[in-house]
N, C-alpha and C. Protein backbone atom coordinates (compact mmCIF):
# COMPACT_ATOMS: atom_id res chain seq x y z
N UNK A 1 -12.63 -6.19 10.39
CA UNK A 1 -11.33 -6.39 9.80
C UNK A 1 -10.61 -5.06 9.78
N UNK A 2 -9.08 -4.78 10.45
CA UNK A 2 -8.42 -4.05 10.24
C UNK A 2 -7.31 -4.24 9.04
N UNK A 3 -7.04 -3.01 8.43
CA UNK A 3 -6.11 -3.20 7.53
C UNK A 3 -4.85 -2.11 7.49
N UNK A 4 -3.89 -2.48 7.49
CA UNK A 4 -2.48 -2.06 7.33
C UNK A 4 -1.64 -1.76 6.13
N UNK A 5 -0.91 -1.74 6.11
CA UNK A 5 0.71 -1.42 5.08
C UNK A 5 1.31 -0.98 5.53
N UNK A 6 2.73 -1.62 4.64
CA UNK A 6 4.07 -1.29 4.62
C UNK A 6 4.62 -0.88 3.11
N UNK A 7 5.44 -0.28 3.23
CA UNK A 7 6.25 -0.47 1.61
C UNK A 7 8.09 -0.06 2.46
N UNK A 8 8.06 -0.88 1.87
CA UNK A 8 10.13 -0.95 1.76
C UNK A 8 10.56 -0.70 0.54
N UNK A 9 11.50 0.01 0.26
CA UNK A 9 12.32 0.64 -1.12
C UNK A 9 13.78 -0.48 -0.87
N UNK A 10 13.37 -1.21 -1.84
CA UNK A 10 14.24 -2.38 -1.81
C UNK A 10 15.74 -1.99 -2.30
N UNK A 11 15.32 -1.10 -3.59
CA UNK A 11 16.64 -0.29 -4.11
C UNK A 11 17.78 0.77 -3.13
N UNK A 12 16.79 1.16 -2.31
CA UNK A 12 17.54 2.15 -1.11
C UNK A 12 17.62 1.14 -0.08
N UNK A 13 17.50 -0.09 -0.12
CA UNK A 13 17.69 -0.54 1.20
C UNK A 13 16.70 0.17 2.67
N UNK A 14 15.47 0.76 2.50
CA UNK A 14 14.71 1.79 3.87
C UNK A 14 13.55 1.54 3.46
N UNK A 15 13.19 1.98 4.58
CA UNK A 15 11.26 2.06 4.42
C UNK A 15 11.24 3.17 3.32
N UNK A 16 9.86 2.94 2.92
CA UNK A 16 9.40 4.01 1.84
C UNK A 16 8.59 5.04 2.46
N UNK A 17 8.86 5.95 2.96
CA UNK A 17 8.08 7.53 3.59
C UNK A 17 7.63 8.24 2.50
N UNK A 18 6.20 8.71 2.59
CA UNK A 18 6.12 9.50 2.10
C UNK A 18 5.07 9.10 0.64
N UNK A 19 4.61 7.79 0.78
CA UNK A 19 4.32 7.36 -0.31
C UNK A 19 2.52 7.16 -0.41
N UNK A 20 1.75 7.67 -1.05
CA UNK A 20 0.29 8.10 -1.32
C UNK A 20 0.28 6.69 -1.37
N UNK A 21 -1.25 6.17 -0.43
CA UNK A 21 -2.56 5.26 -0.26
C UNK A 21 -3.23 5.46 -0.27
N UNK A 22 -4.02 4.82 -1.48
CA UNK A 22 -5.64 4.93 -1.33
C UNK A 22 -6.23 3.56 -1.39
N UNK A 23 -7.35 3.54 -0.11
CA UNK A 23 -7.94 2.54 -0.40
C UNK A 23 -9.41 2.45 -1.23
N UNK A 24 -9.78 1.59 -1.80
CA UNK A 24 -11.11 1.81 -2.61
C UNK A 24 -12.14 0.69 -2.55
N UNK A 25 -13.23 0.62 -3.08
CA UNK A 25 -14.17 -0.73 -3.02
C UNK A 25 -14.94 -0.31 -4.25
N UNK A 26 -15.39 -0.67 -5.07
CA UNK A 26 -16.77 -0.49 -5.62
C UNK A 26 -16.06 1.01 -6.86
N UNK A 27 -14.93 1.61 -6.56
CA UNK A 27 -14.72 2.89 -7.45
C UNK A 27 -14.70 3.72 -6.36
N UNK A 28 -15.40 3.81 -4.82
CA UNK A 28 -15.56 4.84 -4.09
C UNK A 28 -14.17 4.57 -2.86
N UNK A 29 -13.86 5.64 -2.76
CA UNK A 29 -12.06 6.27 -1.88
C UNK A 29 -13.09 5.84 -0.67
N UNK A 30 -12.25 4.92 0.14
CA UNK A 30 -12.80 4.41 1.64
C UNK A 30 -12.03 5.56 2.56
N UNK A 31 -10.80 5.39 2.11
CA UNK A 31 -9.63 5.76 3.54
C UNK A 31 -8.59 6.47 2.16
N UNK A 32 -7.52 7.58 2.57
CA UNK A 32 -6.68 7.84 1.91
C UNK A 32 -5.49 8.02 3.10
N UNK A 33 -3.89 7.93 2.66
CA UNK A 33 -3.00 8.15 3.64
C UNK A 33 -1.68 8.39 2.88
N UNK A 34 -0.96 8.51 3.86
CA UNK A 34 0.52 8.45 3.17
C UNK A 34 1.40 7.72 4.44
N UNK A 35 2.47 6.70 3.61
CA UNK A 35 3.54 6.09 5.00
C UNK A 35 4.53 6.93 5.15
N UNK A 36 4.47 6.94 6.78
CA UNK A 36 5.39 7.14 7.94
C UNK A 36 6.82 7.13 7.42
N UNK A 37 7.44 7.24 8.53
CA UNK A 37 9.07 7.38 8.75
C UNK A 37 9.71 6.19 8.60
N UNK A 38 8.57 5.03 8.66
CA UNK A 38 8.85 3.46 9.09
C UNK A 38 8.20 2.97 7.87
N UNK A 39 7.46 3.81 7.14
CA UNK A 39 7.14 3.41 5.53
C UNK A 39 5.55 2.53 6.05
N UNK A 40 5.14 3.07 7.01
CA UNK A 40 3.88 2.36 7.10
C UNK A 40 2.56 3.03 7.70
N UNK A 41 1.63 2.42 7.06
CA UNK A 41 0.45 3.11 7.57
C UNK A 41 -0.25 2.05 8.76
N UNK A 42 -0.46 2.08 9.18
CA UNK A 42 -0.61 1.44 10.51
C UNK A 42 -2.20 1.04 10.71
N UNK A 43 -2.88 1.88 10.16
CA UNK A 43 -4.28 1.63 10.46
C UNK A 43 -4.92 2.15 8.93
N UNK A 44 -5.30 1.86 8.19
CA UNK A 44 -5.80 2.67 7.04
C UNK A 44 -6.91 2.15 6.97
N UNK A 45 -7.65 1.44 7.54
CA UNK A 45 -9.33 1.22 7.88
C UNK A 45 -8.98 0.09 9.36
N UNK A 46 -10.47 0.86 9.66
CA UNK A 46 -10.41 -0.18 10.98
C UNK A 46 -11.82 -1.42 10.76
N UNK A 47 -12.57 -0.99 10.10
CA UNK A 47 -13.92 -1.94 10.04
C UNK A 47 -14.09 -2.44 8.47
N UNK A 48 -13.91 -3.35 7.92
CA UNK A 48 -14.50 -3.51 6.48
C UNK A 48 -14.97 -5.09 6.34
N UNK A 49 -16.43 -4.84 5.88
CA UNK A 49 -17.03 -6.48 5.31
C UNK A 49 -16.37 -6.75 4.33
N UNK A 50 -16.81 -8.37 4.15
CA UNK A 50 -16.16 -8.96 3.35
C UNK A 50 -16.45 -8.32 2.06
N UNK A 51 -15.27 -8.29 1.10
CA UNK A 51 -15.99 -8.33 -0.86
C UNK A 51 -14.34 -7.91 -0.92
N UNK A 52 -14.59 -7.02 -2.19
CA UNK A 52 -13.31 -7.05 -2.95
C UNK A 52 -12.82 -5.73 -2.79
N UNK A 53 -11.69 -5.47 -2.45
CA UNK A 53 -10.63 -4.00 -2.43
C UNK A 53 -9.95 -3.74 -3.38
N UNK A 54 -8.94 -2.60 -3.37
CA UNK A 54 -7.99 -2.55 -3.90
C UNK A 54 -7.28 -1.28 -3.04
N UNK A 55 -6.34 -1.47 -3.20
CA UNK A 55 -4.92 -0.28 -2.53
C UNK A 55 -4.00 -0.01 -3.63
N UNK A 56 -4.11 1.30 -4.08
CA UNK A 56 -3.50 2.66 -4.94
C UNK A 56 -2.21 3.02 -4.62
N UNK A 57 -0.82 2.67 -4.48
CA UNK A 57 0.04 3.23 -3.96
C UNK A 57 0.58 4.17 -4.96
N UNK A 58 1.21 5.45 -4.62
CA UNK A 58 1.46 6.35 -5.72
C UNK A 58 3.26 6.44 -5.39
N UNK A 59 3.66 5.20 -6.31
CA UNK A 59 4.72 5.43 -6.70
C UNK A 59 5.46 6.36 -7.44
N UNK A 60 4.91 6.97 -8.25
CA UNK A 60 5.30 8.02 -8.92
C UNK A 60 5.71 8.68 -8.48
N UNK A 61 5.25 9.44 -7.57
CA UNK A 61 5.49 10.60 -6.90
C UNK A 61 6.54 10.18 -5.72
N UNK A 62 6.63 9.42 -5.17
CA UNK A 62 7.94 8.39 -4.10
C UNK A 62 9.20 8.66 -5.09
N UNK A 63 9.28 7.80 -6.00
CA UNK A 63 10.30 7.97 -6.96
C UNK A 63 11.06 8.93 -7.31
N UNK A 64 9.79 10.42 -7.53
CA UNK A 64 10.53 11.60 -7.79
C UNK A 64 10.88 12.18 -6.95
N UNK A 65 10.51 12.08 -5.63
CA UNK A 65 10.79 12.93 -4.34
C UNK A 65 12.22 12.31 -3.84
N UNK A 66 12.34 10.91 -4.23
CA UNK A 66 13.61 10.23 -4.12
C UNK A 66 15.00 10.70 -4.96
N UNK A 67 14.77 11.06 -6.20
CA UNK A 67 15.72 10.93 -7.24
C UNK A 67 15.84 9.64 -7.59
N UNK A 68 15.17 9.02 -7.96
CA UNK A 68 14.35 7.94 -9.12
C UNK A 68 13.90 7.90 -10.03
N UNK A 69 14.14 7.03 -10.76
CA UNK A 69 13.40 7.18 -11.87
C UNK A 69 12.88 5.60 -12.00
N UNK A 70 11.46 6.13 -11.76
CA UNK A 70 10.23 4.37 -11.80
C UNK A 70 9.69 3.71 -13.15
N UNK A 71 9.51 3.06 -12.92
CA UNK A 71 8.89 2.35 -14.71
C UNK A 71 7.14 2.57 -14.08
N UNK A 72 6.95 2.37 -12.87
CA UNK A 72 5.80 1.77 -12.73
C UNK A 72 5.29 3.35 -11.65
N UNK A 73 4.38 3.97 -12.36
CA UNK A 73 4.00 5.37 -11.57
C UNK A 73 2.69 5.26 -10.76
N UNK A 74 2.13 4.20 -10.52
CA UNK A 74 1.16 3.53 -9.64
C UNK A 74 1.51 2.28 -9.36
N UNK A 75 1.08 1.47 -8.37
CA UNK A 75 0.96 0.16 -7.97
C UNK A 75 -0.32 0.03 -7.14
N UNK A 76 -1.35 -1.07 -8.68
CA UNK A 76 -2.63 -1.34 -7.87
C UNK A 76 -2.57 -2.70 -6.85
N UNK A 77 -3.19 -2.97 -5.63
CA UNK A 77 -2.94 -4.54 -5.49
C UNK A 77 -4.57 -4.44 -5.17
N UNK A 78 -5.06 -5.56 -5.96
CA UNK A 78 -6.94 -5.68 -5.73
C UNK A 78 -6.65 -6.97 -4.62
N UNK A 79 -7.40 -7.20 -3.39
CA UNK A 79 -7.30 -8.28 -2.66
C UNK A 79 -8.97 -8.59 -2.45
N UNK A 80 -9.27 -9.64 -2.16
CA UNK A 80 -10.92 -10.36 -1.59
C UNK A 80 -10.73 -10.36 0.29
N UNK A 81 -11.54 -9.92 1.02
CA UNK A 81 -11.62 -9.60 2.62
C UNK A 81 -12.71 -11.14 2.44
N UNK A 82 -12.32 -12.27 3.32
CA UNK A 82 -13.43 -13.34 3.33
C UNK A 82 -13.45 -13.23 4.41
N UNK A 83 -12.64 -12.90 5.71
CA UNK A 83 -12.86 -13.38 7.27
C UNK A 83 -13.23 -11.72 8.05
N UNK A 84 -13.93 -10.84 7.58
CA UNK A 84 -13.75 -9.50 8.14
C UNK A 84 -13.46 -9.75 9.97
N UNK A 85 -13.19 -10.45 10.61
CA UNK A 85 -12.73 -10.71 12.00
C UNK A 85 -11.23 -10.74 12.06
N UNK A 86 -10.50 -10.83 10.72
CA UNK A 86 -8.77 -10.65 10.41
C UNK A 86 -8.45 -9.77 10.69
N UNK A 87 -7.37 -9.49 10.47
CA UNK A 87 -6.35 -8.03 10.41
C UNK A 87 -5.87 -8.37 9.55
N UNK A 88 -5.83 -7.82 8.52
CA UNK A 88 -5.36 -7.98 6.75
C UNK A 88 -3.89 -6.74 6.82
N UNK A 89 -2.70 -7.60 6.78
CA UNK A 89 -1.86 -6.41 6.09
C UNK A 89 -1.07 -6.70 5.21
N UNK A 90 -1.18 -5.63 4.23
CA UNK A 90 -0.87 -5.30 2.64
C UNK A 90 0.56 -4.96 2.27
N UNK A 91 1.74 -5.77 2.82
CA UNK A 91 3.32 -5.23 2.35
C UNK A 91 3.62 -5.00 0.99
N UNK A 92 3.86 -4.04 0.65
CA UNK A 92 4.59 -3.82 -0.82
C UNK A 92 6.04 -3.73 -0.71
N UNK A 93 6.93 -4.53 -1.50
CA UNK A 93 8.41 -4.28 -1.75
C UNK A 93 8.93 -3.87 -2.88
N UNK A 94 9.27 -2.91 -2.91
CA UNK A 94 9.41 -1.75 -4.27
C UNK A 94 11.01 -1.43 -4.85
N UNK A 95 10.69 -1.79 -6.02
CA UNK A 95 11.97 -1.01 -6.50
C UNK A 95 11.98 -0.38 -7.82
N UNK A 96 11.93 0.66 -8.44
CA UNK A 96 11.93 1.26 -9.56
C UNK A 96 11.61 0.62 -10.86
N UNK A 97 11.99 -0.73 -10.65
CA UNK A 97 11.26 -2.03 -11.82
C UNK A 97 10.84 -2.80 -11.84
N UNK A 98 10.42 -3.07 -10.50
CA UNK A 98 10.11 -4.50 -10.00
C UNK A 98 9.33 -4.63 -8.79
N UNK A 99 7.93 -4.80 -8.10
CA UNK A 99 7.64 -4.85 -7.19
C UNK A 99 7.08 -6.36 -6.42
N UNK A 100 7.17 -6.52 -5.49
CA UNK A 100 6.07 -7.83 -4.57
C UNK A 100 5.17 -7.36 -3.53
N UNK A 101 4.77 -7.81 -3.45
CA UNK A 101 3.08 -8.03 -2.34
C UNK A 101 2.91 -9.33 -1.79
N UNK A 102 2.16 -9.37 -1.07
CA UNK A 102 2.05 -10.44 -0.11
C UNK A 102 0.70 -10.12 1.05
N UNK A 103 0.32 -11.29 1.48
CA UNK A 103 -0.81 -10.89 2.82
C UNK A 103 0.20 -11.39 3.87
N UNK A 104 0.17 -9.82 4.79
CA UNK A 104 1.34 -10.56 6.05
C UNK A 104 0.07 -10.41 7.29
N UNK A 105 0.62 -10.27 8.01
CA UNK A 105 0.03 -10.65 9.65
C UNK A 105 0.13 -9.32 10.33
């Protein structure tokens, strides 16, 4: 199973650059990154069995590099991997008070 992200800054209307990922399992950091110009990380693991994740985005620090001001200075999303033969990707849509997630393709 490969896994991805995006984040879009819904409030600016643009991708979100620049914004800290971490992925985790169990408490232990698998993969760490930050999104692109296009607000995405493209590959942030390439192999993972099935069980349970989670992805760390560090909004906080997005926000302030923006001239923002966030309510929410992390965004955890915990997901379950059942088909590790998928490509799992993790979109976040962000805005200073309000975020969504989703499993895209």
């Amino acid at each position: 199973m490969s896994l991805s992200t995006h984040v879009l800054d819904a409030a600016l209307g643009r991708p979100a650059e620049g914004v800290a990922v971490r992925l985790e399992r169990g408490g232990d950091c698998l993969a760490e990154g930050s999104t692109d110009a296009d607000g995405r990380v493209k590959e942030l693991a390439a192999e993972l069995p099935a069980g349970d994740y989670r992805i760390t985005f560090g909004t906080g620090g997005y926000f302030a590099a923006t001239d923002q001001r966030g309510f929410y200075p992390e965004v955890v999303v915990s997901f379950t991997v059942t088909d590790p033969a998928r490509h799992h990707h993790v979109p976040l849509l962000l805005s200073p008070f309000a975020y969504s997630t989703y499993l895209g393709s």
